[in-house]
Protein backbone atom coordinates (compact mmCIF):
# COMPACT_ATOMS: atom_id res chain seq x y z
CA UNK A 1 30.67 -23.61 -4.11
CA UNK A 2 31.35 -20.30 -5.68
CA UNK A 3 32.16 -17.28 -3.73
CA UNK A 4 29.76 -15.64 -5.26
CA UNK A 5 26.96 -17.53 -4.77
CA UNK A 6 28.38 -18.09 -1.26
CA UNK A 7 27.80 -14.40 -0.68
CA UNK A 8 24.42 -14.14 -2.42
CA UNK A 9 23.25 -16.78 0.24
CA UNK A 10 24.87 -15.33 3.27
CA UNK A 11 23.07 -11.94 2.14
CA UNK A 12 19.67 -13.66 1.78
CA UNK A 13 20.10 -15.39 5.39
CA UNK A 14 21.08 -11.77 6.77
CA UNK A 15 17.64 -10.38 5.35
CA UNK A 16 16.01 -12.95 5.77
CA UNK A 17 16.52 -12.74 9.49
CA UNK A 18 15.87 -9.60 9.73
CA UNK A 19 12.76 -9.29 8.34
CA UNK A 20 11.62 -12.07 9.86
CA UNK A 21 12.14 -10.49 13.48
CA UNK A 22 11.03 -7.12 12.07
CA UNK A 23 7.77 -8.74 10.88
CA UNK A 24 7.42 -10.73 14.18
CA UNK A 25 7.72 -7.59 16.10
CA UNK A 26 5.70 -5.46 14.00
CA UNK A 27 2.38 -7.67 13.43
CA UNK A 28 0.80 -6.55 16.40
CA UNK A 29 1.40 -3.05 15.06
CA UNK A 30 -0.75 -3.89 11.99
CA UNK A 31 -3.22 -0.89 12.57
CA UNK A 32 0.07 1.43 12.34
CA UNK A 33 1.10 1.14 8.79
CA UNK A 34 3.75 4.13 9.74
CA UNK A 35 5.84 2.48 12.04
CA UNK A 36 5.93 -0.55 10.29
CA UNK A 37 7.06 1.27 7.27
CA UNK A 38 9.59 3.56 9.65
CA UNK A 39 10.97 0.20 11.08
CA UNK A 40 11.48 -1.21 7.32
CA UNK A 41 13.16 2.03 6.27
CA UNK A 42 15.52 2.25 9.35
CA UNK A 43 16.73 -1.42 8.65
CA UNK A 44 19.97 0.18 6.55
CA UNK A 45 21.38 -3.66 5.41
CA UNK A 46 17.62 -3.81 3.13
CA UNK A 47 17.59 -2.81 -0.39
CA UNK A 48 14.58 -0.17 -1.15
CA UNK A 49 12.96 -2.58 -3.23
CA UNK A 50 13.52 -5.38 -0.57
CA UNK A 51 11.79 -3.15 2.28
CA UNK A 52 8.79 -1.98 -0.36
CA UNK A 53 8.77 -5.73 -1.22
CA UNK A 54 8.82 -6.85 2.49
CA UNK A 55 6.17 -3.92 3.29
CA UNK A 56 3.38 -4.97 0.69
CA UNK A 57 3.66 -8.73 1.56
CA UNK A 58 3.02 -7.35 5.42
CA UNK A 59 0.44 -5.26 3.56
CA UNK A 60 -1.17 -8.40 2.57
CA UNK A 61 -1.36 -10.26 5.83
CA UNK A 62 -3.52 -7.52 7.20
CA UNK A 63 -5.62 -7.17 3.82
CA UNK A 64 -5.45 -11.15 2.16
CA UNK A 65 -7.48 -9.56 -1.00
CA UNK A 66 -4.97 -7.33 -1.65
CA UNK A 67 -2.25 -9.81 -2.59
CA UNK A 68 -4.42 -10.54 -5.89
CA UNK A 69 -2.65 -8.14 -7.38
CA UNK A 70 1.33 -7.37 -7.35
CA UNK A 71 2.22 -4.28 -5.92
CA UNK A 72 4.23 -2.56 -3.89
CA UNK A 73 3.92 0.53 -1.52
CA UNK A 74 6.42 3.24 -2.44
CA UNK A 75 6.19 6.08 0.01
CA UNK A 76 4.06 6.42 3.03
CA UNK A 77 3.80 9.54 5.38
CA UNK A 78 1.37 10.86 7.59
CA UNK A 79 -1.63 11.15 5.46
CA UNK A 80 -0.20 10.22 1.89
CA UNK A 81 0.60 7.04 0.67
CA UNK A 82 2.00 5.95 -2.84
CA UNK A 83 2.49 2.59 -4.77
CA UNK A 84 3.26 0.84 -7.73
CA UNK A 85 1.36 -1.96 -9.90
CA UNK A 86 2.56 -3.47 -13.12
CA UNK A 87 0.42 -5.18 -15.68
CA UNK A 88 0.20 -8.59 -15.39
CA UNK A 89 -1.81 -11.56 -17.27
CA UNK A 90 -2.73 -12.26 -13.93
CA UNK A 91 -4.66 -8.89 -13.34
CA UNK A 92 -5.38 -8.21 -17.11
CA UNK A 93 -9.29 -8.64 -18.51
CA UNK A 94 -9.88 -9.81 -21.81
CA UNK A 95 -8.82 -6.71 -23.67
CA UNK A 96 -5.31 -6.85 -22.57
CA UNK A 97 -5.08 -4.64 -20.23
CA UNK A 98 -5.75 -3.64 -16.19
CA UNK A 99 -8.74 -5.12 -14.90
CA UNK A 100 -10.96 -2.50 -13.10
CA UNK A 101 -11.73 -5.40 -9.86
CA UNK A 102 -7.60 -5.25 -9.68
CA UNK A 103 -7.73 -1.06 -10.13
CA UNK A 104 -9.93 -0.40 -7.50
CA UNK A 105 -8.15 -3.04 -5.47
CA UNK A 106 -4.83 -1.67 -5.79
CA UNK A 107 -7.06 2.19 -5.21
CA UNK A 108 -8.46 0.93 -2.06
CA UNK A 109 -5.29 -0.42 -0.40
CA UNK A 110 -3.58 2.60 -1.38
CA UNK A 111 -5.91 5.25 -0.09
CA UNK A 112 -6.29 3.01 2.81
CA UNK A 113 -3.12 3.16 3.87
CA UNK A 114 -3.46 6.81 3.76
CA UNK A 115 -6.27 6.78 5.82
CA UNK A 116 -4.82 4.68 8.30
CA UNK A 117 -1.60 6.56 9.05
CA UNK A 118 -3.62 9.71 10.11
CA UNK A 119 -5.79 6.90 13.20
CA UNK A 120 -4.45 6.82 17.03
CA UNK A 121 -4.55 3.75 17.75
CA UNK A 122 -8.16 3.40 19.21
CA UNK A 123 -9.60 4.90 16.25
CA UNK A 124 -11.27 3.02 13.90
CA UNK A 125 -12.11 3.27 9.79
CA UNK A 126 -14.39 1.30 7.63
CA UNK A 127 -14.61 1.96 3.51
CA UNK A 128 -18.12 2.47 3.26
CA UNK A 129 -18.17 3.75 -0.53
CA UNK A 130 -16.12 3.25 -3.48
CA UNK A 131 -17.30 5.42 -6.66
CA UNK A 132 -14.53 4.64 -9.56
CA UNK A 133 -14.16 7.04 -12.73
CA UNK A 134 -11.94 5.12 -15.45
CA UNK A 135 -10.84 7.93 -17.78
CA UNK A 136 -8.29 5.97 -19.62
CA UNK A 137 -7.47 2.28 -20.90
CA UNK A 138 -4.63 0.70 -18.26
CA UNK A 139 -1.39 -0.43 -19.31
CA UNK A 140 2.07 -1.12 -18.26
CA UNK A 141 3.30 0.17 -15.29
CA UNK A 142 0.40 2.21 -12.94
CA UNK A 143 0.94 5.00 -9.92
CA UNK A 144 -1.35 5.23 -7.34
CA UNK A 145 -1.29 8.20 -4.65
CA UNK A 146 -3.57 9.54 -2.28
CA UNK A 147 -3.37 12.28 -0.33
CA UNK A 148 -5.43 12.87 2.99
CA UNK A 149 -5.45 15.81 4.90
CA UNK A 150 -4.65 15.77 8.73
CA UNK A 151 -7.91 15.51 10.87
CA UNK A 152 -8.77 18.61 12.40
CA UNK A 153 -12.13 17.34 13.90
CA UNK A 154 -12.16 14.82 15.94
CA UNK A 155 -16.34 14.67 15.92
CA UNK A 156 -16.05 13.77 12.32
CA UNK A 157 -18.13 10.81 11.34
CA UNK A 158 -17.23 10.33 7.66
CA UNK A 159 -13.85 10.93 5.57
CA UNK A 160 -13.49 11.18 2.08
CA UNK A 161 -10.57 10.60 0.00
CA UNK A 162 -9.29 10.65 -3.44
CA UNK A 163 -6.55 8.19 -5.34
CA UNK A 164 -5.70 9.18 -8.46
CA UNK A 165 -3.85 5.91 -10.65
CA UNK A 166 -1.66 7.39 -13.53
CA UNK A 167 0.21 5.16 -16.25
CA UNK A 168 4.01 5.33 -17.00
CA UNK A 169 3.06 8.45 -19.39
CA UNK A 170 1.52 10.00 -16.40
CA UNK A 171 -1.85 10.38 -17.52
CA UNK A 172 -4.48 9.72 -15.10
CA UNK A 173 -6.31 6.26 -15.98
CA UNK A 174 -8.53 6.00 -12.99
CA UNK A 175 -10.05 8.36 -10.16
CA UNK A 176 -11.10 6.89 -7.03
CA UNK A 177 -13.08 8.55 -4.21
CA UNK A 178 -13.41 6.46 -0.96
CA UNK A 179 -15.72 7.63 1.58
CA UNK A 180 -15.02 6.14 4.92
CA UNK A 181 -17.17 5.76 8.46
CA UNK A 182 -14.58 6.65 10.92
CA UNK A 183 -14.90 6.24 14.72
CA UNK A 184 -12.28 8.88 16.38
CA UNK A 185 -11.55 7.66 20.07
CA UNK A 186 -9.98 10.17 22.31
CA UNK A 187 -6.71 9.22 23.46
């Protein structure tokens, strides 16, 4: 066998391994997208795109749905989140190009995520409205970010937030506002 490939496999074991006792530690932390994300990024052996990779299929235990569509979760901090979906046959509509089902899909896991890393643990959120404005035709490689700022109230009943998707030319294709029934537990 060549060394090479010897290597390659020894690598993939090593990862392997790792993320599989990262992801069996972690699952229980599902409602903590943060320290899931923290845990990935802290793993120094893992390629970025093998811990944004690893992330998004974790991403897609918690949400099934989401894994309709390819993407993969690029940054996440406390109250912003950012990802990456490319055009696909799989997600495309008869016009060749992005589906607006697989926009507002890869919209609501986004802003989701940004949602969820501002919750304590015994807070709840539930999307109860999705209004989508398509501005543009989707193609090729889309940006999604969303941007929540911290909660101040803790009597709040409803958040609202915004995910803009741009294409490679960074022109926005799609606005998304998600308005979401929060219950805020005190800790």
């Amino acid at each position: 066998m060549n060394s090479t490939v010897l290597g390659f496999l020894t690598f993939l074991v090593i990862c392997l391994a790792v993320a599989g006792s990262l992801v069996a530690k972690k699952l229980s932390a599902l409602r903590d997208p943060l320290k899931i994300w923290d845990a990935l990024n802290n793993v120094g052996i893992l390629p970025i795109r093998m811990r944004a990779w690893i992330f998004s299929t974790i991403v897609g235990v918690a949400n099934p749905y989401s894994r309709s569509i390819n993407f993969r979760i690029t940054e996440l901090r406390k109250g912003k989140a950012c990802g990456v979906m490319k055009e696909t046959k799989a997600i495309s509509n008869p016009f060749r190009c992005v589906h607006a089902a697989a926009l507002i899909t890869f919209g609501e896991t986004t802003g989701g995520l940004a949602v969820f890393t501002l919750l304590g643990k015994k807070d709840r959120a539930i999307l109860t409205n999705i209004n989508a404005e398509y501005i543009k035709v989707s193609r090729g490689l889309l940006t999604a970010s969303s941007v929540v700022d911290p909660i101040k109230d803790r009597d709040i009943k409803e958040l609202e937030n915004t995910v803009l998707i741009k294409n490679a030319a960074f022109e926005t294709v799609a606005k998304l506002t998600l308005t979401w029934r929060v219950d805020l537990k005190d800790e």
